[in-house]
PDB file of N, CA and C in Angstrom:
ATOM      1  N   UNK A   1    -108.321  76.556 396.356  1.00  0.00           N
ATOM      2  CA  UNK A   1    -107.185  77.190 395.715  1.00  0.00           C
ATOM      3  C   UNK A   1    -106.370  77.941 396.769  1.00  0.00           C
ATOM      4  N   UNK A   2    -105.014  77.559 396.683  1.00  0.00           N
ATOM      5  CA  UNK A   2    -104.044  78.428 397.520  1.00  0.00           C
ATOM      6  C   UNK A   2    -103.705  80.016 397.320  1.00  0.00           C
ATOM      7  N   UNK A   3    -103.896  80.770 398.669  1.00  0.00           N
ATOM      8  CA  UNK A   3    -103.201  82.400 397.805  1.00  0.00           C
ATOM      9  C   UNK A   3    -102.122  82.154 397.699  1.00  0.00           C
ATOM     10  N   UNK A   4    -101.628  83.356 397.459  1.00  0.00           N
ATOM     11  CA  UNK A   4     -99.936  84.135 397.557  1.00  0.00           C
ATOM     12  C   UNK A   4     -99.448  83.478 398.931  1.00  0.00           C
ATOM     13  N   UNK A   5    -100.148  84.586 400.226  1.00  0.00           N
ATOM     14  CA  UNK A   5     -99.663  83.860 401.428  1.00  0.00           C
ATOM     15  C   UNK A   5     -99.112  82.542 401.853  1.00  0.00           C
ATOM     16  N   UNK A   6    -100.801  81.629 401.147  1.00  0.00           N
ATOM     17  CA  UNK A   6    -100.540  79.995 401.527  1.00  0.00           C
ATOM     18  C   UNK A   6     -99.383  79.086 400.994  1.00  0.00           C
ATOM     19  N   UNK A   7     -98.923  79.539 399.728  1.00  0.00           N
ATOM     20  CA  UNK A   7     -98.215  79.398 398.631  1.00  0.00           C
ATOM     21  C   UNK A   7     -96.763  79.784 399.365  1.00  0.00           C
ATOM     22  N   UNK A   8     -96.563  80.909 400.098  1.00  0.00           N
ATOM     23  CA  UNK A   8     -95.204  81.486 400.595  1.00  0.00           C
ATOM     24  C   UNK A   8     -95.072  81.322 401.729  1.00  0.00           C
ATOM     25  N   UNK A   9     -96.026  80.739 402.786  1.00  0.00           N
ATOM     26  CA  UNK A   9     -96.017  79.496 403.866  1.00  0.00           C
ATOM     27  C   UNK A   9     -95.632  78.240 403.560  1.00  0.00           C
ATOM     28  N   UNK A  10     -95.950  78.291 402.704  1.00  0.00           N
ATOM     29  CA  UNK A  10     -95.751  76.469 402.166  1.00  0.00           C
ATOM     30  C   UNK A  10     -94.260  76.208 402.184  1.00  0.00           C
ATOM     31  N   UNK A  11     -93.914  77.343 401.198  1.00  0.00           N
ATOM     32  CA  UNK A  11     -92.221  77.509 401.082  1.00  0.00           C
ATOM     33  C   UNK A  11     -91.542  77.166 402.235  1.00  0.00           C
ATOM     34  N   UNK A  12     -91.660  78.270 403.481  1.00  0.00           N
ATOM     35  CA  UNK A  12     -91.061  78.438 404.136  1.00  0.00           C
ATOM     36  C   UNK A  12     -91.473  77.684 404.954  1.00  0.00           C
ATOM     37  N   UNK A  13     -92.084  76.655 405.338  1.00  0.00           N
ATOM     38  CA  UNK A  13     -92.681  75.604 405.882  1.00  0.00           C
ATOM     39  C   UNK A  13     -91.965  74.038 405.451  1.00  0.00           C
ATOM     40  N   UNK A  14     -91.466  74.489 403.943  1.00  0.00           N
ATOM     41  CA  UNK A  14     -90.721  72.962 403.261  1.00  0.00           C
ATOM     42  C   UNK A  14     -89.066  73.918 403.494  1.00  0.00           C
ATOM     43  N   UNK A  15     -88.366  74.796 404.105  1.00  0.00           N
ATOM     44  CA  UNK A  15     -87.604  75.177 404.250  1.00  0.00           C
ATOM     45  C   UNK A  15     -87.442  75.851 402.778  1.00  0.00           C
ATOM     46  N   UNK A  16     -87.864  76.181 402.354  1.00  0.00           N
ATOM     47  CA  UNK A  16     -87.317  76.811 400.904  1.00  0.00           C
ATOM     48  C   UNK A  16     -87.364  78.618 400.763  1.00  0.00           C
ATOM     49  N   UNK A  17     -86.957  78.890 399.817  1.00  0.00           N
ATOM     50  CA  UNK A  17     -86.876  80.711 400.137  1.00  0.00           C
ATOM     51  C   UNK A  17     -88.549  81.047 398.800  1.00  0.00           C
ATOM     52  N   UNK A  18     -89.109  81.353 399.551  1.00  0.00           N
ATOM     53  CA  UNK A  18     -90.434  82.041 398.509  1.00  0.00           C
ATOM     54  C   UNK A  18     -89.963  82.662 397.425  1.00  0.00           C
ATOM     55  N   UNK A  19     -90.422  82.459 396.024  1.00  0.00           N
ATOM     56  CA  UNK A  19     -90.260  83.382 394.905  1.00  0.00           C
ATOM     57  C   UNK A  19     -90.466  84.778 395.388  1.00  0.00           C
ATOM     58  N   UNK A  20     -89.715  85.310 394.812  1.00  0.00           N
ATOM     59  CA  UNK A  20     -90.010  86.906 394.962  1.00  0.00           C
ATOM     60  C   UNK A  20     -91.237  87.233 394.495  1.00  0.00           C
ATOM     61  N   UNK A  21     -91.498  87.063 393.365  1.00  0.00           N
ATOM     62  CA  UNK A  21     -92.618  87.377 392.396  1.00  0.00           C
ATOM     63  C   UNK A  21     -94.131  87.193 393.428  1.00  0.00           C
ATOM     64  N   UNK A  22     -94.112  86.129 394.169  1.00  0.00           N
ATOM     65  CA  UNK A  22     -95.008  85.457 394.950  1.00  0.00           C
ATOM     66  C   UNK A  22     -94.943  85.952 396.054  1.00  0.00           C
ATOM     67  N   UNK A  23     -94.028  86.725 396.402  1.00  0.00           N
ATOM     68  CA  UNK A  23     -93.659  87.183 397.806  1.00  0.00           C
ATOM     69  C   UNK A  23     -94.118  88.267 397.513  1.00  0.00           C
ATOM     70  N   UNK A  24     -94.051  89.172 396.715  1.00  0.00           N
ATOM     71  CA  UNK A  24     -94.600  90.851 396.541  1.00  0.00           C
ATOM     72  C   UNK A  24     -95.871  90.639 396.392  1.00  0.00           C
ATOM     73  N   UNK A  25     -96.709  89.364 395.101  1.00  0.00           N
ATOM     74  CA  UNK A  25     -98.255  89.376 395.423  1.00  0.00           C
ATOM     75  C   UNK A  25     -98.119  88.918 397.064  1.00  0.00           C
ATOM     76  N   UNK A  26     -98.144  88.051 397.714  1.00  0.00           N
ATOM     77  CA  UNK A  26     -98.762  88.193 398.738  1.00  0.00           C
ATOM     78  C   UNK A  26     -98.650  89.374 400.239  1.00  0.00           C
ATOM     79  N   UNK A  27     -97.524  89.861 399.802  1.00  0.00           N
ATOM     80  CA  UNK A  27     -97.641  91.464 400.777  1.00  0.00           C
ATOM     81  C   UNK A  27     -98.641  92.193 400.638  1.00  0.00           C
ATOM     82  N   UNK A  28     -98.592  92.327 398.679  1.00  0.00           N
ATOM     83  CA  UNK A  28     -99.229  93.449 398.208  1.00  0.00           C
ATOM     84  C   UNK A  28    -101.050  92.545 398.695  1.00  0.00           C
ATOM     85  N   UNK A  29    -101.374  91.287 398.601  1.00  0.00           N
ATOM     86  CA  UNK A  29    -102.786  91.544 399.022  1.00  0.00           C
ATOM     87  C   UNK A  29    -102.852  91.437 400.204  1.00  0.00           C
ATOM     88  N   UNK A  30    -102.177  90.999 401.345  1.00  0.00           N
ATOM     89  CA  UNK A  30    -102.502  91.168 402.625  1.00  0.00           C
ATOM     90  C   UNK A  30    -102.243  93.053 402.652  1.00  0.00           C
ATOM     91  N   UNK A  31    -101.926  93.399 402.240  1.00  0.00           N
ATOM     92  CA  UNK A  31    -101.515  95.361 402.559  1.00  0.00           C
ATOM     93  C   UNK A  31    -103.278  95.595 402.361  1.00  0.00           C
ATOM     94  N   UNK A  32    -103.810  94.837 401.257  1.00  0.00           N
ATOM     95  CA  UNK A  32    -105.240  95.637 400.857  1.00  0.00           C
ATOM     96  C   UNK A  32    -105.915  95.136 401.594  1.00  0.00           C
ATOM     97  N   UNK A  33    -105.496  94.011 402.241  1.00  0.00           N
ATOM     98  CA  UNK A  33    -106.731  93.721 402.986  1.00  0.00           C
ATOM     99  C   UNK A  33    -106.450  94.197 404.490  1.00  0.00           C
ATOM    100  N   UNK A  34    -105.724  94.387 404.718  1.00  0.00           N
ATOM    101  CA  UNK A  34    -105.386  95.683 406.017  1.00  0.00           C
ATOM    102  C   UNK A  34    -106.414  96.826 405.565  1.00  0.00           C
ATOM    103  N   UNK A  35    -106.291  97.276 404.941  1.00  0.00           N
ATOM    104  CA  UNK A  35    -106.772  98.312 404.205  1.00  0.00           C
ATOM    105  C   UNK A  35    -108.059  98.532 404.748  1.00  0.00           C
ATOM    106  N   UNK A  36    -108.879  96.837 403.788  1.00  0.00           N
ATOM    107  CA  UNK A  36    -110.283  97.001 403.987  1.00  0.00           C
ATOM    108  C   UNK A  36    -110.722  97.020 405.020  1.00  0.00           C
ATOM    109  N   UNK A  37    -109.834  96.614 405.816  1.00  0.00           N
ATOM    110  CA  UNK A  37    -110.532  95.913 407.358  1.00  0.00           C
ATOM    111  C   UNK A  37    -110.215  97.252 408.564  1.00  0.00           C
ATOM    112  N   UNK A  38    -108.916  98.058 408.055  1.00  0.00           N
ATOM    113  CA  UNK A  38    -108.560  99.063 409.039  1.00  0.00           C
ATOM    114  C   UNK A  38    -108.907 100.318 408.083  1.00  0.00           C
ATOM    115  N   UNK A  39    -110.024 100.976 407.224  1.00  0.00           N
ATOM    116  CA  UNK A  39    -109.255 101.895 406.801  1.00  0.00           C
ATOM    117  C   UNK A  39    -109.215 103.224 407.318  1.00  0.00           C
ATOM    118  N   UNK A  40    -108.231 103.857 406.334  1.00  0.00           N
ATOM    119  CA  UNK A  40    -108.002 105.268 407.061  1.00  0.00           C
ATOM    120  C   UNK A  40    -106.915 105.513 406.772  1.00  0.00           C
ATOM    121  N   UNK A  41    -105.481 106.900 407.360  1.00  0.00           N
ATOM    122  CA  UNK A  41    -104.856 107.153 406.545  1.00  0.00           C
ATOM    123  C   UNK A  41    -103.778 107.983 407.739  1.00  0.00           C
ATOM    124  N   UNK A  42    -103.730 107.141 408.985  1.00  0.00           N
ATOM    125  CA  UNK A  42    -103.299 108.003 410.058  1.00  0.00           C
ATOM    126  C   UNK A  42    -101.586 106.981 410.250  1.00  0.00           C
ATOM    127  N   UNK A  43    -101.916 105.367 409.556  1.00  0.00           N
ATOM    128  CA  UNK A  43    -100.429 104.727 409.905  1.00  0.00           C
ATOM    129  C   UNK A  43     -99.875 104.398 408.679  1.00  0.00           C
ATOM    130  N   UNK A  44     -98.672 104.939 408.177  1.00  0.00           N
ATOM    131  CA  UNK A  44     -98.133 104.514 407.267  1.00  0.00           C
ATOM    132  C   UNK A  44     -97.638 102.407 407.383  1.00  0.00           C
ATOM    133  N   UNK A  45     -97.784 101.743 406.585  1.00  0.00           N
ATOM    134  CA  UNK A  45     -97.391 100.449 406.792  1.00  0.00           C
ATOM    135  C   UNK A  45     -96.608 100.352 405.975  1.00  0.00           C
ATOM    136  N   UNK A  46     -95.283  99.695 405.940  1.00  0.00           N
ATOM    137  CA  UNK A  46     -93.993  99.560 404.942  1.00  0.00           C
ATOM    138  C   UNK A  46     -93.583  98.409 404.994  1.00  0.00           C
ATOM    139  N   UNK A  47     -93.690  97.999 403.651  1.00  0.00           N
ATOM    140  CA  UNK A  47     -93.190  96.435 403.948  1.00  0.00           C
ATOM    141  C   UNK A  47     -91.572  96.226 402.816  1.00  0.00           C
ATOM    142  N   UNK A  48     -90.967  97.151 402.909  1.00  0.00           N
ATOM    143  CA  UNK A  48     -89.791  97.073 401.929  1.00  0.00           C
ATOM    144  C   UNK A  48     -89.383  95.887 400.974  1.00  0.00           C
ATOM    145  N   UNK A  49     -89.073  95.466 400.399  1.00  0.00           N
ATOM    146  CA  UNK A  49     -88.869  96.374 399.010  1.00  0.00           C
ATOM    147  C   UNK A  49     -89.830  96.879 398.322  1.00  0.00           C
ATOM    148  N   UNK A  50     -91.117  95.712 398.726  1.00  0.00           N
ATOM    149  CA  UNK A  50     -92.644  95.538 397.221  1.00  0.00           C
ATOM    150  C   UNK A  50     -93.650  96.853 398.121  1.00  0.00           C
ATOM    151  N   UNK A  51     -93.849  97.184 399.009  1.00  0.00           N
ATOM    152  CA  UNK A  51     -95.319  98.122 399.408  1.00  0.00           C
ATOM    153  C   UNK A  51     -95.335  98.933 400.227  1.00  0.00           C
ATOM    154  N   UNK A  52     -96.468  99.842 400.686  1.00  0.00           N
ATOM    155  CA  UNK A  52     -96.278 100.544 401.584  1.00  0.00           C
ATOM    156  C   UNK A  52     -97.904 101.013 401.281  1.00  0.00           C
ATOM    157  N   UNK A  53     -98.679 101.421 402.413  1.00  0.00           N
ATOM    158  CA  UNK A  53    -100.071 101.712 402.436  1.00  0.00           C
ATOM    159  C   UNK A  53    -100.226 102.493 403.725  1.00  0.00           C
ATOM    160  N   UNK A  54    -101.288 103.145 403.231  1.00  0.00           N
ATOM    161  CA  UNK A  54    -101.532 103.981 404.624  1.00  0.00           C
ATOM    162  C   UNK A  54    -102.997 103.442 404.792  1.00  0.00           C
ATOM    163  N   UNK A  55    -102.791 103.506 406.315  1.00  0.00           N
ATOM    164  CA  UNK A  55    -104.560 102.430 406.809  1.00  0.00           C
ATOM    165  C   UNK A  55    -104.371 103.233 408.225  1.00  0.00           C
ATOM    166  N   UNK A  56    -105.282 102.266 409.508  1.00  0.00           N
ATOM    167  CA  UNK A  56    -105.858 102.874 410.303  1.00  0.00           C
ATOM    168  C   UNK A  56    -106.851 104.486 411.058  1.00  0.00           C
ATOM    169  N   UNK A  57    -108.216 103.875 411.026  1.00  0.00           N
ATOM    170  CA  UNK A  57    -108.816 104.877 411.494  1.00  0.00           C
ATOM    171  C   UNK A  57    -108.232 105.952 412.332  1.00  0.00           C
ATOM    172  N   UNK A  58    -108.412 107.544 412.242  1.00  0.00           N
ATOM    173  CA  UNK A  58    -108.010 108.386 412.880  1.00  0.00           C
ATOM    174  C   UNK A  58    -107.174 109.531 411.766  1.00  0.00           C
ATOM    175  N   UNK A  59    -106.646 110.140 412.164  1.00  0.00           N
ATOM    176  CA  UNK A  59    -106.117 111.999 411.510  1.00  0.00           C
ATOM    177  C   UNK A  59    -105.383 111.319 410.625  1.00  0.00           C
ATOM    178  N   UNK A  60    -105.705 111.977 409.372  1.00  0.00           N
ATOM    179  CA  UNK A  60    -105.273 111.601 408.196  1.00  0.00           C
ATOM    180  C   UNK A  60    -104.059 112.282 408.179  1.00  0.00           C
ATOM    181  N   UNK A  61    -102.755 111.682 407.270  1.00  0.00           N
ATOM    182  CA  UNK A  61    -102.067 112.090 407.041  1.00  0.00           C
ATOM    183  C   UNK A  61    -101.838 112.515 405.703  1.00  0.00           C
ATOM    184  N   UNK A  62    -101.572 113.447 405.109  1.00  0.00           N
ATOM    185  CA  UNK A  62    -100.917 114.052 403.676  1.00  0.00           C
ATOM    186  C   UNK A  62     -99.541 114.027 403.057  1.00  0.00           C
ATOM    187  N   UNK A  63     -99.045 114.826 403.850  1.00  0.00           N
ATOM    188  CA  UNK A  63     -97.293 115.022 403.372  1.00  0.00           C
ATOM    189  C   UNK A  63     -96.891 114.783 404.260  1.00  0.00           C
ATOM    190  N   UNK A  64     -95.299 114.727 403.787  1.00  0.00           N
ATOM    191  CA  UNK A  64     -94.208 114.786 404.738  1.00  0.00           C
ATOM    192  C   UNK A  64     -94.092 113.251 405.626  1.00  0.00           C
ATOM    193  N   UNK A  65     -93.497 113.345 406.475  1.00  0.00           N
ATOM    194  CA  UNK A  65     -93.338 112.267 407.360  1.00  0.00           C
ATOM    195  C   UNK A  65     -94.249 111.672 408.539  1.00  0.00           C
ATOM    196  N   UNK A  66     -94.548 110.819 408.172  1.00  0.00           N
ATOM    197  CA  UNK A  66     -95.983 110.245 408.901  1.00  0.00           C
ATOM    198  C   UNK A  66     -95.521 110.400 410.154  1.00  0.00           C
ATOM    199  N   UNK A  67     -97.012 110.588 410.667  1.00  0.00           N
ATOM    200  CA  UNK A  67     -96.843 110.601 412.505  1.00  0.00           C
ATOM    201  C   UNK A  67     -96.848 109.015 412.951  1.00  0.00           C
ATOM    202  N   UNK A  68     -97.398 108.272 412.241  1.00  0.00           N
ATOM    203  CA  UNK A  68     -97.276 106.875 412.942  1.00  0.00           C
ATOM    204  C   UNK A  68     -96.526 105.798 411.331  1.00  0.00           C
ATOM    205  N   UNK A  69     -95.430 104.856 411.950  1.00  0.00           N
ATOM    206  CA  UNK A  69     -95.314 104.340 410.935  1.00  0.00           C
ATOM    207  C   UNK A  69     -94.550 102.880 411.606  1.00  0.00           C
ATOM    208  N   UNK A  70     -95.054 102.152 410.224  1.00  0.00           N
ATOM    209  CA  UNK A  70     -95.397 100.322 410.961  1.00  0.00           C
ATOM    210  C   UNK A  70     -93.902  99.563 409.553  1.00  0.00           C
ATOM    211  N   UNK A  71     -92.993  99.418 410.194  1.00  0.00           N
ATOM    212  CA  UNK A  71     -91.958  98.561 409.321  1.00  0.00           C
ATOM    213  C   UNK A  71     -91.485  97.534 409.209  1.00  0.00           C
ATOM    214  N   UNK A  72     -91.382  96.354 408.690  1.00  0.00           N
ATOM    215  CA  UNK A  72     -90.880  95.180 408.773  1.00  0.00           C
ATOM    216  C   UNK A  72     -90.600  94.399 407.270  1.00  0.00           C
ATOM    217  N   UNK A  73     -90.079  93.148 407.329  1.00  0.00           N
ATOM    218  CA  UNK A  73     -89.782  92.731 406.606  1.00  0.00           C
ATOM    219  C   UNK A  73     -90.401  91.975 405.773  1.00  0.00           C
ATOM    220  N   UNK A  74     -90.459  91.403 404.546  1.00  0.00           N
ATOM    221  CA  UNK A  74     -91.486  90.594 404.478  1.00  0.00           C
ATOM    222  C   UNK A  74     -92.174  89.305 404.608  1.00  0.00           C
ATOM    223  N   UNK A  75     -91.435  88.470 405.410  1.00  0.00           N
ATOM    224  CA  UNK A  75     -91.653  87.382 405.863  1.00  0.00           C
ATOM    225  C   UNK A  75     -92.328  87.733 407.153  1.00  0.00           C
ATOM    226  N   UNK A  76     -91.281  88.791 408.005  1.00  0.00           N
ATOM    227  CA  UNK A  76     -91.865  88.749 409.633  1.00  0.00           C
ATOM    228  C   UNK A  76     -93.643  89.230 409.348  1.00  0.00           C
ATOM    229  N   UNK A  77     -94.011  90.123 408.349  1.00  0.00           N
ATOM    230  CA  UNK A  77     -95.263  90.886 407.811  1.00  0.00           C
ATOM    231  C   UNK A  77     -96.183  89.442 407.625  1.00  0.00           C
ATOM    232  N   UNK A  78     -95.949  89.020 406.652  1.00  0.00           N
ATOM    233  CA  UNK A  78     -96.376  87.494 406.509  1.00  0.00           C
ATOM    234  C   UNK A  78     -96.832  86.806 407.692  1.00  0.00           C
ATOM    235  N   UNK A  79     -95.740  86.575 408.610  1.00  0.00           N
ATOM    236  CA  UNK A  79     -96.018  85.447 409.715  1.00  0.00           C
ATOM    237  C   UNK A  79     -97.233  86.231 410.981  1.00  0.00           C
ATOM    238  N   UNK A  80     -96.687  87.382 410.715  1.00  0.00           N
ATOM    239  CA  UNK A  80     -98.016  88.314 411.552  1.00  0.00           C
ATOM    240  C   UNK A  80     -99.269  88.128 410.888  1.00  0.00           C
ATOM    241  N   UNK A  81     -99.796  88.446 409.415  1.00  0.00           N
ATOM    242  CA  UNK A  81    -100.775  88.182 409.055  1.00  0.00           C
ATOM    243  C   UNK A  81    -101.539  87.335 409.059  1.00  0.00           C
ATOM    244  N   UNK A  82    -100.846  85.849 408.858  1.00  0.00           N
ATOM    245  CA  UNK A  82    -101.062  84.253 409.548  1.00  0.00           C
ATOM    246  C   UNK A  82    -101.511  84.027 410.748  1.00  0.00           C
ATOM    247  N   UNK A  83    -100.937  84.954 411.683  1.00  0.00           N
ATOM    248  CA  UNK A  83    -100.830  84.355 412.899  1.00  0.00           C
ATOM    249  C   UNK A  83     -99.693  83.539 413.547  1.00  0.00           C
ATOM    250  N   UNK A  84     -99.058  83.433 412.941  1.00  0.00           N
ATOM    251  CA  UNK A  84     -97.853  82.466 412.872  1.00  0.00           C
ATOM    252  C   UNK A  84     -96.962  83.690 414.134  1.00  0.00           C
ATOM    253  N   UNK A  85     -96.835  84.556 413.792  1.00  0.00           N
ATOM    254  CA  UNK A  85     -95.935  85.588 414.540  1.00  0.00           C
ATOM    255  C   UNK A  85     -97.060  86.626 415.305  1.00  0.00           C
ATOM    256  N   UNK A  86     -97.157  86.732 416.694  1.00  0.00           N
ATOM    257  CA  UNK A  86     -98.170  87.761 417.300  1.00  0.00           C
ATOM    258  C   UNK A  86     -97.279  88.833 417.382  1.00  0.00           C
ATOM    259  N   UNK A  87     -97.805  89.846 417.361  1.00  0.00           N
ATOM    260  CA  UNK A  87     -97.266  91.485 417.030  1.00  0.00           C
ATOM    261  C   UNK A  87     -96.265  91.520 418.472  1.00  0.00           C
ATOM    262  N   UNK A  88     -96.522  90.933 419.557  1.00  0.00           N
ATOM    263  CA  UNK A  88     -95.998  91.458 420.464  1.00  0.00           C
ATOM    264  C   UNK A  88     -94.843  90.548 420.247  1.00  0.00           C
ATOM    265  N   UNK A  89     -94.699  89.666 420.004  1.00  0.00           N
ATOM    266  CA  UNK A  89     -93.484  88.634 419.597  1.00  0.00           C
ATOM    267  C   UNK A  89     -92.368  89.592 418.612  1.00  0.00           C
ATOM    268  N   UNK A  90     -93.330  89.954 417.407  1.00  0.00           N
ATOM    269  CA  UNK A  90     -92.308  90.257 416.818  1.00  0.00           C
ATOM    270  C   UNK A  90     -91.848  91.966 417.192  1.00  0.00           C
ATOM    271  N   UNK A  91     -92.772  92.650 418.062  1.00  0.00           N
ATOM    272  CA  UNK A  91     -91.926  94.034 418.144  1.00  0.00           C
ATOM    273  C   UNK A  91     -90.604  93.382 419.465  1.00  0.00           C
ATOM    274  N   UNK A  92     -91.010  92.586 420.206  1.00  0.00           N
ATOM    275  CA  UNK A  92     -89.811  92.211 421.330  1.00  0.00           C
ATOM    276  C   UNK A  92     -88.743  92.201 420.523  1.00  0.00           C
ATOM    277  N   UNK A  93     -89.174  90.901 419.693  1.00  0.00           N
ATOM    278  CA  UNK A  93     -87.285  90.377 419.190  1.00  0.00           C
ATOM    279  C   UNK A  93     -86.814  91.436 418.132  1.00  0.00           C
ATOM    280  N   UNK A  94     -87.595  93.090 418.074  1.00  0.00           N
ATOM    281  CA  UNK A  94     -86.972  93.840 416.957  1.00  0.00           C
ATOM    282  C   UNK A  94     -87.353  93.750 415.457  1.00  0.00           C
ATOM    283  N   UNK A  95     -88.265  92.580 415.259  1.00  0.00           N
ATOM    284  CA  UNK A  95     -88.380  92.109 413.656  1.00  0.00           C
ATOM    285  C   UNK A  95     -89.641  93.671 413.023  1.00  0.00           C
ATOM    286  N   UNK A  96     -89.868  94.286 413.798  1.00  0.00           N
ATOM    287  CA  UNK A  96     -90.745  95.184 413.270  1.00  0.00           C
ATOM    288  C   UNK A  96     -90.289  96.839 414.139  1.00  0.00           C
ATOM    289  N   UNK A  97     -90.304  97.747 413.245  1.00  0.00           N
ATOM    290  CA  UNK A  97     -89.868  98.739 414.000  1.00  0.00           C
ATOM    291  C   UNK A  97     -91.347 100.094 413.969  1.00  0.00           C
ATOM    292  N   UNK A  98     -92.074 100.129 415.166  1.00  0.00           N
ATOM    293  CA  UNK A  98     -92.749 101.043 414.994  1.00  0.00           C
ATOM    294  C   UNK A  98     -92.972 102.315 415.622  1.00  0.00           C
ATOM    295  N   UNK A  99     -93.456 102.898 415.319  1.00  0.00           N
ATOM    296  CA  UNK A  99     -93.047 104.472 416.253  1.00  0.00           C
ATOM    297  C   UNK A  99     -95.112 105.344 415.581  1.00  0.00           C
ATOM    298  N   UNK A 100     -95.157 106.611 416.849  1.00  0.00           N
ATOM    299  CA  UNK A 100     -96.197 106.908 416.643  1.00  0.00           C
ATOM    300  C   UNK A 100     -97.631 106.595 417.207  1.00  0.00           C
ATOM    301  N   UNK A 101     -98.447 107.202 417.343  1.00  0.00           N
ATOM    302  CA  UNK A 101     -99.746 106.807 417.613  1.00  0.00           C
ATOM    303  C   UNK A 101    -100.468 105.576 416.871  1.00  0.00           C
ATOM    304  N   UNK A 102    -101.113 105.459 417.481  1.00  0.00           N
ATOM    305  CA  UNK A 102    -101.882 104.133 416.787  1.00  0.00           C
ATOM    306  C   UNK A 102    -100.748 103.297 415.831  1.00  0.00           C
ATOM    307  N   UNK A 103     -99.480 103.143 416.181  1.00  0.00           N
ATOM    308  CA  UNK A 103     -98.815 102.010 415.277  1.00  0.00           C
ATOM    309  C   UNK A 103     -99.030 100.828 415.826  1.00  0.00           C
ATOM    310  N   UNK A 104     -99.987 100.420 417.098  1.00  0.00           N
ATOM    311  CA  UNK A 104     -99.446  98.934 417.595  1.00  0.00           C
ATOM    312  C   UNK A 104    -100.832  98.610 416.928  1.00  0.00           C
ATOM    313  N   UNK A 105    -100.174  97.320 415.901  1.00  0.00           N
ATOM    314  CA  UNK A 105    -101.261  96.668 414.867  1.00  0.00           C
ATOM    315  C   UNK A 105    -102.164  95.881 415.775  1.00  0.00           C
ATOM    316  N   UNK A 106    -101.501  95.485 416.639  1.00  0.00           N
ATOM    317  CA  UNK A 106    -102.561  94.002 417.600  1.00  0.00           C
ATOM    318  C   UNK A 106    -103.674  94.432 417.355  1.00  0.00           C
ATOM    319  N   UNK A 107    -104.547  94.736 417.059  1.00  0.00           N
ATOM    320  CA  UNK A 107    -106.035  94.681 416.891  1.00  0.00           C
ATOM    321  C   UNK A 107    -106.130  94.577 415.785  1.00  0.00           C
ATOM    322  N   UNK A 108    -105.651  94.161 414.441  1.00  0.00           N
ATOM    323  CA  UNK A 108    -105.445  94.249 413.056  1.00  0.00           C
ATOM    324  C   UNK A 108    -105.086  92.710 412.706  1.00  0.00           C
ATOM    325  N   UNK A 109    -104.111  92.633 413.631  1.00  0.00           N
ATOM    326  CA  UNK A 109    -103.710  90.932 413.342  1.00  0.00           C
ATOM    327  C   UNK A 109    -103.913  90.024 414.268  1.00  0.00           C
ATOM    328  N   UNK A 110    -104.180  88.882 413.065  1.00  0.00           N
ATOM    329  CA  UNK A 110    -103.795  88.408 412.513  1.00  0.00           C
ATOM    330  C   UNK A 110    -104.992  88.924 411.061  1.00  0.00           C
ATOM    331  N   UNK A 111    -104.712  88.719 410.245  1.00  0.00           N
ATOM    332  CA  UNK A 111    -105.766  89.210 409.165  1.00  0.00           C
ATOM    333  C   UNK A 111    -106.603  88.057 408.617  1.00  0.00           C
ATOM    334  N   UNK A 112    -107.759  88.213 407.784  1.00  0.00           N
ATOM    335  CA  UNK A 112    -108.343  87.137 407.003  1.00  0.00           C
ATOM    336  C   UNK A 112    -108.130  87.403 405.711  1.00  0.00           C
ATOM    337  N   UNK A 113    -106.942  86.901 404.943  1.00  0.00           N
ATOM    338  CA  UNK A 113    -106.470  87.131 403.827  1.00  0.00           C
ATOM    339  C   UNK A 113    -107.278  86.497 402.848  1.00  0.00           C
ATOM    340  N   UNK A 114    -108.073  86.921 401.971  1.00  0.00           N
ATOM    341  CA  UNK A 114    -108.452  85.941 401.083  1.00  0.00           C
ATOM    342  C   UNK A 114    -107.687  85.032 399.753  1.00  0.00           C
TER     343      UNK A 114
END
């Protein structure tokens, strides 16, 4: 059985634009499975419009404006999780904007999405 992800690869693989609907599940479970695999509460991750999670081991954050925070879109988020896009690819060409301690994901991705 295909996920969300495989399903919104496929798309964009036959040139087509991913359902939205299909595009927010598969952010929203690659976000949890960041989660499981990094957790903790020190990098905000934002994937605009559908999510946003706080993960990586180290000083938790509470309020206000995170000390570390990880942004992109949701395709470029996608192609990182795959593997399709390596983190250092996409902070070069700009597709991800991060700032803060511990924001550089490379040890996070590519993920094993189930």
């Amino acid at each position: 059985m295909l996920t969300a992800i495989d399903r919104v690869l496929a798309a964009l693989d036959a040139g087509q634009v991913a359902d939205k609907t299909l595009l927010k599940t598969a952010v929203k479970d690659s976000l949890a499975s960041l989660v499981e695999l990094a957790p903790g509460r020190s990098v905000e991750v934002r994937i605009p419009p559908f999510a946003a999670v706080q993960a990586i081991p180290g000083a938790t954050h509470r309020r206000g404006t995170p000390p570390a925070v990880v942004e992109t879109d949701p395709v470029t988020w996608l192609l990182m999780c795959s593997g399709r896009l390596s983190w250092q690819e996409a902070r070069s060409s700009g597709k991800v904007h991060a700032s803060g301690e511990r924001s550089d994901l490379s040890q996070w991705l590519p993920l094993k999405v189930a």
